[in-house]
N, C-alpha and C. Protein backbone atom coordinates (compact mmCIF):
# COMPACT_ATOMS: atom_id res chain seq x y z
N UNK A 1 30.57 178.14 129.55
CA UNK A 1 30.85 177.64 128.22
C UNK A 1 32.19 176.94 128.21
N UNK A 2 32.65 175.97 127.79
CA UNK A 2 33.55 175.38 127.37
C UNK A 2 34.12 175.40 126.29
N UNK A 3 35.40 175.76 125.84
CA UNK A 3 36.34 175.64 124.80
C UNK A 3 36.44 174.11 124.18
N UNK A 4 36.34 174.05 122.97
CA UNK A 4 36.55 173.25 121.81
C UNK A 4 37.76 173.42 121.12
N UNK A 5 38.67 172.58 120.85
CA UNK A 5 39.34 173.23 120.08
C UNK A 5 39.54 172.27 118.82
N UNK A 6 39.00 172.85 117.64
CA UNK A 6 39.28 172.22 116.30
C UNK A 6 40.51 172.23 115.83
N UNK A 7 41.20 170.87 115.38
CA UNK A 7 42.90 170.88 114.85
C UNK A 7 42.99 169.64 113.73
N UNK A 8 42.42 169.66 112.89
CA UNK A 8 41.70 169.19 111.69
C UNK A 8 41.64 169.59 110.79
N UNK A 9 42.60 168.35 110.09
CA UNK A 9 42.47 169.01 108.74
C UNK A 9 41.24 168.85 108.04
N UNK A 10 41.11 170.03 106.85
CA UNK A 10 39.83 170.17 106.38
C UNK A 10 38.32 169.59 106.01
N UNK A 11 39.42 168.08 105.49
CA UNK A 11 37.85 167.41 104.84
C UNK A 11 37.43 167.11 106.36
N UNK A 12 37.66 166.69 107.45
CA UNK A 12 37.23 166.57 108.66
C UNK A 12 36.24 166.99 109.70
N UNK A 13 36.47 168.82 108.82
CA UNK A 13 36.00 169.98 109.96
C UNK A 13 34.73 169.65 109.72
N UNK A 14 34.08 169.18 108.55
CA UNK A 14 32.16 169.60 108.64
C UNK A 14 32.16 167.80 109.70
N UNK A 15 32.38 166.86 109.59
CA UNK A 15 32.21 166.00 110.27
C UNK A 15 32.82 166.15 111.70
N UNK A 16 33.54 166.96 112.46
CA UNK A 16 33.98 167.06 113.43
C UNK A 16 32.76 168.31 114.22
N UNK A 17 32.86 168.94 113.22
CA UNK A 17 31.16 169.99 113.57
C UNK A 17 30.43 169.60 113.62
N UNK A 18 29.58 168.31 112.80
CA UNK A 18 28.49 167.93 113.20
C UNK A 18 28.74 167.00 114.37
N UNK A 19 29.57 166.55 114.63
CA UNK A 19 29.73 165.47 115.96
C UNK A 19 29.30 166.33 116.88
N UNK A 20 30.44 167.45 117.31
CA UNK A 20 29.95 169.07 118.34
C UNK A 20 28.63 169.39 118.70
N UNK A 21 27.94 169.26 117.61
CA UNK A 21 26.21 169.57 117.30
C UNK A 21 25.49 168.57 117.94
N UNK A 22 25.71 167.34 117.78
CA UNK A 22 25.12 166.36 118.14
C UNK A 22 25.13 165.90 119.88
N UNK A 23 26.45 166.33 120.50
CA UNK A 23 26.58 165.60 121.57
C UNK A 23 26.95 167.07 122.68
N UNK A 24 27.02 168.78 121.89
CA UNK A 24 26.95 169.20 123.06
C UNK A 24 25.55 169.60 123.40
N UNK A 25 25.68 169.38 124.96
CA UNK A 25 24.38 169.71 125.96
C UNK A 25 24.39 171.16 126.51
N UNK A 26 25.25 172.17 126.54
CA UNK A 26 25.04 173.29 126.47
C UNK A 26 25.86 174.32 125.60
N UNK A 27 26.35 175.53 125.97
CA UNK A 27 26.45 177.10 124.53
C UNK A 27 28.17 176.26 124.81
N UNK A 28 28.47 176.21 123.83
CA UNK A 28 29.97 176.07 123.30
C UNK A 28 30.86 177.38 122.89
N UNK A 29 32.05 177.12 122.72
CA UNK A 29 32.84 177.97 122.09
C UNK A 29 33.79 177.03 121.43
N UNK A 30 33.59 177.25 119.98
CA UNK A 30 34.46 176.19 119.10
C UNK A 30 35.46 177.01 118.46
N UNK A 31 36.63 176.33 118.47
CA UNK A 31 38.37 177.09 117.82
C UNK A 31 38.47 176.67 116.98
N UNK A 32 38.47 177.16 115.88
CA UNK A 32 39.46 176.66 114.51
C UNK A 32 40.68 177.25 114.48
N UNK A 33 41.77 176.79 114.61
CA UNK A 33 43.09 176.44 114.43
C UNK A 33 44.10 176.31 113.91
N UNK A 34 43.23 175.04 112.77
CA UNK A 34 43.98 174.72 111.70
C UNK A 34 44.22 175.88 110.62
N UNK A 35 45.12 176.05 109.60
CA UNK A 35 45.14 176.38 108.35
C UNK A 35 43.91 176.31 107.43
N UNK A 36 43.29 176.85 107.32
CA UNK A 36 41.87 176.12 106.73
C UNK A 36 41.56 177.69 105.68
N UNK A 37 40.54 177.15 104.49
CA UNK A 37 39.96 178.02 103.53
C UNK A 37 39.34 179.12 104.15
N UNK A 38 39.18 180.64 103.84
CA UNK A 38 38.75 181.34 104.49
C UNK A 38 37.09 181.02 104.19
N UNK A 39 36.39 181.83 105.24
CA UNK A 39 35.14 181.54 105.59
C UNK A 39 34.31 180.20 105.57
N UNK A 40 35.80 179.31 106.48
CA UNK A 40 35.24 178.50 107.25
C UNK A 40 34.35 178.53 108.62
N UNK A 41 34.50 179.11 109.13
CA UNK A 41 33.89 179.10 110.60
C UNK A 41 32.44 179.43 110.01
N UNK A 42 32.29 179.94 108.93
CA UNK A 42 30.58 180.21 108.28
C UNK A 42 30.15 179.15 107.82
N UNK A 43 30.59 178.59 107.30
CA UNK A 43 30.66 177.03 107.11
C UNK A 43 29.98 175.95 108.32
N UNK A 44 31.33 176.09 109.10
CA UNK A 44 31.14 175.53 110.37
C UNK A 44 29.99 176.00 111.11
N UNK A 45 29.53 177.85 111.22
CA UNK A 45 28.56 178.02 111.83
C UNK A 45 27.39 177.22 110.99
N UNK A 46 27.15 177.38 110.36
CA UNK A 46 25.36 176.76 109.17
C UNK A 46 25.29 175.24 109.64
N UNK A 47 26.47 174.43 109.84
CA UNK A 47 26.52 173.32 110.12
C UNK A 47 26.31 173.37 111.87
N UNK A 48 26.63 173.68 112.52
CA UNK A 48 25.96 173.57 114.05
C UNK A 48 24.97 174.18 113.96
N UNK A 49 24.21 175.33 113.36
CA UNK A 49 22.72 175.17 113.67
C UNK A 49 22.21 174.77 113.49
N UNK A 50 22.46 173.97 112.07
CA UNK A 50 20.83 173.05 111.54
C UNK A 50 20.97 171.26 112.06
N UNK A 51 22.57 171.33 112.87
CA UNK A 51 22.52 169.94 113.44
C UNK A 51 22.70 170.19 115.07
N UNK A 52 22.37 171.49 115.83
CA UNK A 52 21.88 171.36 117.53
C UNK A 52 21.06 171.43 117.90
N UNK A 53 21.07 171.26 119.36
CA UNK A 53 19.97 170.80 120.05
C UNK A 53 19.34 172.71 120.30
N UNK A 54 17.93 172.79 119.91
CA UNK A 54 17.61 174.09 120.06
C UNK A 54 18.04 174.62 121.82
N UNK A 55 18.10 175.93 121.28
CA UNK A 55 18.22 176.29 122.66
C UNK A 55 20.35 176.21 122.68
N UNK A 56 21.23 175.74 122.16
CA UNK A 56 22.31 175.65 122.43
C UNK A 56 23.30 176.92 121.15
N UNK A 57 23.94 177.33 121.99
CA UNK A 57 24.21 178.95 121.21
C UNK A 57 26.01 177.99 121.29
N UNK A 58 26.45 178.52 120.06
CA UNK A 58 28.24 178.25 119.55
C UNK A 58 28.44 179.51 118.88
N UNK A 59 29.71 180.35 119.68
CA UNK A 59 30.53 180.72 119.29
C UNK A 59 31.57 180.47 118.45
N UNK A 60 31.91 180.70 117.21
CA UNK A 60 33.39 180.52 116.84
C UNK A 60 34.23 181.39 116.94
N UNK A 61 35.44 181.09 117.22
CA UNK A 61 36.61 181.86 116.47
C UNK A 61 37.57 181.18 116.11
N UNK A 62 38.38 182.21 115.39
CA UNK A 62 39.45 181.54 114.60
C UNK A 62 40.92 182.43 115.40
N UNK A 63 41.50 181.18 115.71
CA UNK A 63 42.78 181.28 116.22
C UNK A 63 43.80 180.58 115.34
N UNK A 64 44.46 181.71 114.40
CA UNK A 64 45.39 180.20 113.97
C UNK A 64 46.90 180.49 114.32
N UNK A 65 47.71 179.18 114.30
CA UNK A 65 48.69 179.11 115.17
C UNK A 65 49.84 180.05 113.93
N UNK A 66 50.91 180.01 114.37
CA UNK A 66 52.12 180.89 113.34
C UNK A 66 53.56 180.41 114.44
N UNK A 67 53.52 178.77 114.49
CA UNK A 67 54.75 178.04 114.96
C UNK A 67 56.00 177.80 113.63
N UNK A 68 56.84 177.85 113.92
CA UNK A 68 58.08 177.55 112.29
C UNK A 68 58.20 176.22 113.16
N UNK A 69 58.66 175.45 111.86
CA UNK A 69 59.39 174.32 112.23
C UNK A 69 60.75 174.06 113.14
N UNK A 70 60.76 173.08 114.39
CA UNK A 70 62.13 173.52 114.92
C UNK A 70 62.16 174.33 115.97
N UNK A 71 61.00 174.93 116.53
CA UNK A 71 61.04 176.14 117.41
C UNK A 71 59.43 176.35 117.86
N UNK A 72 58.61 175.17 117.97
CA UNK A 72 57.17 175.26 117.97
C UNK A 72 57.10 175.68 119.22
N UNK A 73 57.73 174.92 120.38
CA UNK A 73 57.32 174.77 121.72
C UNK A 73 57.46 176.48 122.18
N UNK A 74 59.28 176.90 121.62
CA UNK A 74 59.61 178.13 121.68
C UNK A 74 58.47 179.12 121.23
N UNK A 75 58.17 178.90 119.96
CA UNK A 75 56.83 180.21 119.93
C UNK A 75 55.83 179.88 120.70
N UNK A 76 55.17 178.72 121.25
CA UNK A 76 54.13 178.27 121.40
C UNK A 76 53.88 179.46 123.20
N UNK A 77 54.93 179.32 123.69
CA UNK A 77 55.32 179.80 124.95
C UNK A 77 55.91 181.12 125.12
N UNK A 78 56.11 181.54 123.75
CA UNK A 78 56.60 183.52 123.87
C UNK A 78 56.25 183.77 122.25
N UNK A 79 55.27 183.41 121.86
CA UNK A 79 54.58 184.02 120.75
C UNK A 79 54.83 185.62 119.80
N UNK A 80 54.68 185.95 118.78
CA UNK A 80 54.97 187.25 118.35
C UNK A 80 53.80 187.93 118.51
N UNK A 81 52.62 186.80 118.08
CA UNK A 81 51.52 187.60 118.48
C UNK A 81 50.55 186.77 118.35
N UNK A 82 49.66 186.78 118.93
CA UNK A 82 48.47 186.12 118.97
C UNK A 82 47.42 186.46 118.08
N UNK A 83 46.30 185.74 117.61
CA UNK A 83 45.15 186.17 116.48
C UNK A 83 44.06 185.76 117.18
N UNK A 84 42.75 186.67 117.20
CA UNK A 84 41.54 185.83 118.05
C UNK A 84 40.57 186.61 117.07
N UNK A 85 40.14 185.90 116.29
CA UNK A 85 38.95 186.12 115.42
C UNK A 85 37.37 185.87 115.61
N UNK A 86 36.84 186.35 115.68
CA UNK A 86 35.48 186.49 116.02
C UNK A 86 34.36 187.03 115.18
N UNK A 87 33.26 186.97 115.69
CA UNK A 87 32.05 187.97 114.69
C UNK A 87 31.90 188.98 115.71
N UNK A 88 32.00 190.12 115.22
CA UNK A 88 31.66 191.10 115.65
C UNK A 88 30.51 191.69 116.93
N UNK A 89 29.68 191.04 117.14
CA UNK A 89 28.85 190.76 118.11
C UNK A 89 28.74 191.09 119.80
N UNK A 90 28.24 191.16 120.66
CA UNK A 90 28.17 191.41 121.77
C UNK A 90 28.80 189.68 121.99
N UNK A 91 28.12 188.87 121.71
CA UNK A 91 27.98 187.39 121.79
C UNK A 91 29.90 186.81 121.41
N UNK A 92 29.97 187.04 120.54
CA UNK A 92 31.21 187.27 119.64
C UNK A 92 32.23 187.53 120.66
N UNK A 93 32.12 188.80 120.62
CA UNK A 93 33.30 189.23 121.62
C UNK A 93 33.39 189.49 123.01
N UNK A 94 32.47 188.62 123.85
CA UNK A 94 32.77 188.06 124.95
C UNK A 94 33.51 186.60 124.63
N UNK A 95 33.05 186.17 123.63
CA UNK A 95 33.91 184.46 123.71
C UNK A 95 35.74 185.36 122.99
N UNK A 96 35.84 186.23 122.08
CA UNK A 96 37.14 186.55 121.91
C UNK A 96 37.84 186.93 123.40
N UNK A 97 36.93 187.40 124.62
CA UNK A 97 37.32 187.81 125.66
C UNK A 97 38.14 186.48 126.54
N UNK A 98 37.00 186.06 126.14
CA UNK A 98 37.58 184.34 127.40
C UNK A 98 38.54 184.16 126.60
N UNK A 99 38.60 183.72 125.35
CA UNK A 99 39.87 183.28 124.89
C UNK A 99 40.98 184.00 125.40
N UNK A 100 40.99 185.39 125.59
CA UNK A 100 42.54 186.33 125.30
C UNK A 100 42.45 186.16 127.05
N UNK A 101 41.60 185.79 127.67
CA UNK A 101 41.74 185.64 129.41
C UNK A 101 42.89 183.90 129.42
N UNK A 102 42.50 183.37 127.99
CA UNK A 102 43.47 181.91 128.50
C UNK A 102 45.26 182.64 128.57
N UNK A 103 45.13 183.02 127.49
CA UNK A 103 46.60 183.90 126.53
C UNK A 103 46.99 184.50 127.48
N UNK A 104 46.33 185.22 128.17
CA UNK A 104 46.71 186.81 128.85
C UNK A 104 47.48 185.71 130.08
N UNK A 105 47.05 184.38 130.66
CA UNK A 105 48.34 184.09 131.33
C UNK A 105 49.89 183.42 130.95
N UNK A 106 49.97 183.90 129.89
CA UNK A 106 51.25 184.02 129.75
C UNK A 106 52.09 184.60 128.72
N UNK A 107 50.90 185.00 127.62
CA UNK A 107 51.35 185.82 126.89
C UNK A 107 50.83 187.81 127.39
N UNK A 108 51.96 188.94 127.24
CA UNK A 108 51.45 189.96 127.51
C UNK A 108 50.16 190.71 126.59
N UNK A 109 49.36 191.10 127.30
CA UNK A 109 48.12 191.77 126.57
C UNK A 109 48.33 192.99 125.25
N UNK A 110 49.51 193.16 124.84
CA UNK A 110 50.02 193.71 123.95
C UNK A 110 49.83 192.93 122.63
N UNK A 111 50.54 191.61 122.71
CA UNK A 111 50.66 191.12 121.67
C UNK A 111 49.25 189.92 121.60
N UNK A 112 48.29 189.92 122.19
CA UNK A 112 46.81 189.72 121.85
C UNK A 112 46.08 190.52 121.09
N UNK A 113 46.16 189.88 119.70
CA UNK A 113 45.03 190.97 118.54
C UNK A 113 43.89 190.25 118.27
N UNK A 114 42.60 190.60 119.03
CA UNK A 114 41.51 190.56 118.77
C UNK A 114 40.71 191.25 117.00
N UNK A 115 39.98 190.87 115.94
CA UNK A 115 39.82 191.19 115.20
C UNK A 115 38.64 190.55 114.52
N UNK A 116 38.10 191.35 113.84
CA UNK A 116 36.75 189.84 112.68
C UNK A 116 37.34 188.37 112.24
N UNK A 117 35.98 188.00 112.53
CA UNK A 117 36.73 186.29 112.27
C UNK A 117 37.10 185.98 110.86
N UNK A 118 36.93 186.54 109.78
CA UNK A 118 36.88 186.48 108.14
C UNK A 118 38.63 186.64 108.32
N UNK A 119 38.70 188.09 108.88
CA UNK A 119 40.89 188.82 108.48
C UNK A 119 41.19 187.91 109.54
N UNK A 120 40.77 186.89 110.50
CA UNK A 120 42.00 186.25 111.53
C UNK A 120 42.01 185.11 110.57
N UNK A 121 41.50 184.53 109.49
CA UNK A 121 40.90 183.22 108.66
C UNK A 121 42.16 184.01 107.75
N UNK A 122 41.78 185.05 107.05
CA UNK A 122 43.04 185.29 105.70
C UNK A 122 44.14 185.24 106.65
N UNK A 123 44.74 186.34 107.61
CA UNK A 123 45.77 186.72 107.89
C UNK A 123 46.69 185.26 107.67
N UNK A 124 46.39 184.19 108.27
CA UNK A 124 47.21 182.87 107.92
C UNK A 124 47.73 182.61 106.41
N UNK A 125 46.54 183.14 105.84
CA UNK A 125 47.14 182.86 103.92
C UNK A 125 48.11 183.86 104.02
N UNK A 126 47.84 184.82 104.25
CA UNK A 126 48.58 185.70 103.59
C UNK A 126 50.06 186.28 103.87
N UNK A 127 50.17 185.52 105.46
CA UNK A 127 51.60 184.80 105.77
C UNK A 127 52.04 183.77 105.08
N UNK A 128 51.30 182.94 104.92
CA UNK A 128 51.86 181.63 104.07
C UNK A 128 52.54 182.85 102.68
N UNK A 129 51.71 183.38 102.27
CA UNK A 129 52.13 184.46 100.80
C UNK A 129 52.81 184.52 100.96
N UNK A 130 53.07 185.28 101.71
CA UNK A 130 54.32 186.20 102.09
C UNK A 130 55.68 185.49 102.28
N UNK A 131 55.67 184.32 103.05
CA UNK A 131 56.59 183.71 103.18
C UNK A 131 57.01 182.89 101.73
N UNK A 132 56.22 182.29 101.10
CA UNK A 132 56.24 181.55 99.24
C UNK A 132 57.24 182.85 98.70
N UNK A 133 56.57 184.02 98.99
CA UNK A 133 56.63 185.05 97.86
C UNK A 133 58.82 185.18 98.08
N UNK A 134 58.74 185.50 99.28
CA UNK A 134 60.30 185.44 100.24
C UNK A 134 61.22 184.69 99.29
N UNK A 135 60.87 183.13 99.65
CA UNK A 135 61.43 182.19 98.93
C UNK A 135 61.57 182.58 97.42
N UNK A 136 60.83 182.62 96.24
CA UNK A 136 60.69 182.86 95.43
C UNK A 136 61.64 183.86 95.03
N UNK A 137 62.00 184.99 95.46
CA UNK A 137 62.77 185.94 95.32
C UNK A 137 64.23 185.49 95.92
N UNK A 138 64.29 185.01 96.69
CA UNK A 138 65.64 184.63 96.96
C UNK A 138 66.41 183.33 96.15
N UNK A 139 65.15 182.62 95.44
CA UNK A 139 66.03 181.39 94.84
C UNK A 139 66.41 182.35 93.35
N UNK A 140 65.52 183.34 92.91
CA UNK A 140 65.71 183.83 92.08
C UNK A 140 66.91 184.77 91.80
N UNK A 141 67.11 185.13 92.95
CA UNK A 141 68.16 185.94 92.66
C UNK A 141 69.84 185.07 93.05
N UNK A 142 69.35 183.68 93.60
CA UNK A 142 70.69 182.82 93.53
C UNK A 142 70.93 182.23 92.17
N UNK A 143 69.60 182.32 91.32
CA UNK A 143 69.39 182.42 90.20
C UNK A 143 70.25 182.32 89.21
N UNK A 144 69.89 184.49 89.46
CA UNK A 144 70.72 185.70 89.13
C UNK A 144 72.28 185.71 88.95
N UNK A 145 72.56 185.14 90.22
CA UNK A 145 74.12 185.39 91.00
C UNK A 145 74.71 183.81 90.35
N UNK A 146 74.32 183.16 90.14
CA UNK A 146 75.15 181.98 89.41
C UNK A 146 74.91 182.12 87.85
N UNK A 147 74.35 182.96 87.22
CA UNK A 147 74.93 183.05 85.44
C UNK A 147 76.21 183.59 85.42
């Protein structure tokens, strides 16, 4: 199987999926990446079956990245932690396997978290949250500190 890796922004992904559908000749493993709405890759899955060639099996998962601005290459190469989202599956989590076999050379097998593909899809929002929420409280309380 061969790795795909989706890095596309949204309106893109169903047309970048059906391209996938159309022109691969055997079982894929497709990455979503990007920042994207949760229960995309369900999305993405409905769209490669009803546009492949029978007989051709796609894996997804969702890997999404967590680079800051300024320091991409730096995380990209000693990461805090890795995300490999999958469906639950026998099928599933052999492709989460190959993936954490790319990672595992150079990131340590510690900080590889394998998990359902739905919480590796939120976990990205809910950093983004978290980080809004951060901000929010700190302008507020410079707010505070200048009345």
């Amino acid at each position: 199987m061969m790795i795909i890796i989706i890095r596309l922004y949204y309106r893109y992904i169903e047309s970048a999926t059906r391209r996938i559908a159309e022109v691969a000749k055997s079982s894929k493993i497709v990455i979503e990446k990007s920042t994207v709405p949760c229960r995309t890759a369900e999305s993405m899955r409905s769209i490669l079956e009803a546009n492949s060639t029978h007989g051709i099996q796609f894996d997804i998962l969702s890997n999404p990245e967590f680079l800051a601005e300024g320091t991409a290459i730096q995380d990209l190469n000693n990461p805090d932690r890795v995300l490999i989202g999958g469906l639950q599956t026998p099928e599933g989590m052999r492709a989460q396997a190959k993936l954490a076999e790319v990672y595992a050379r150079w990131v340590p097998r510690e900080k590889i978290i394998t998990m359902n593909l739905w919480s590796s899809e939120l976990s990205k929002l809910v950093s983004y949250s978290y980080t809004f929420m951060f901000l929010l409280f700190f302008k507020f309380c410079c707010f505070l500190f200048s009345l």
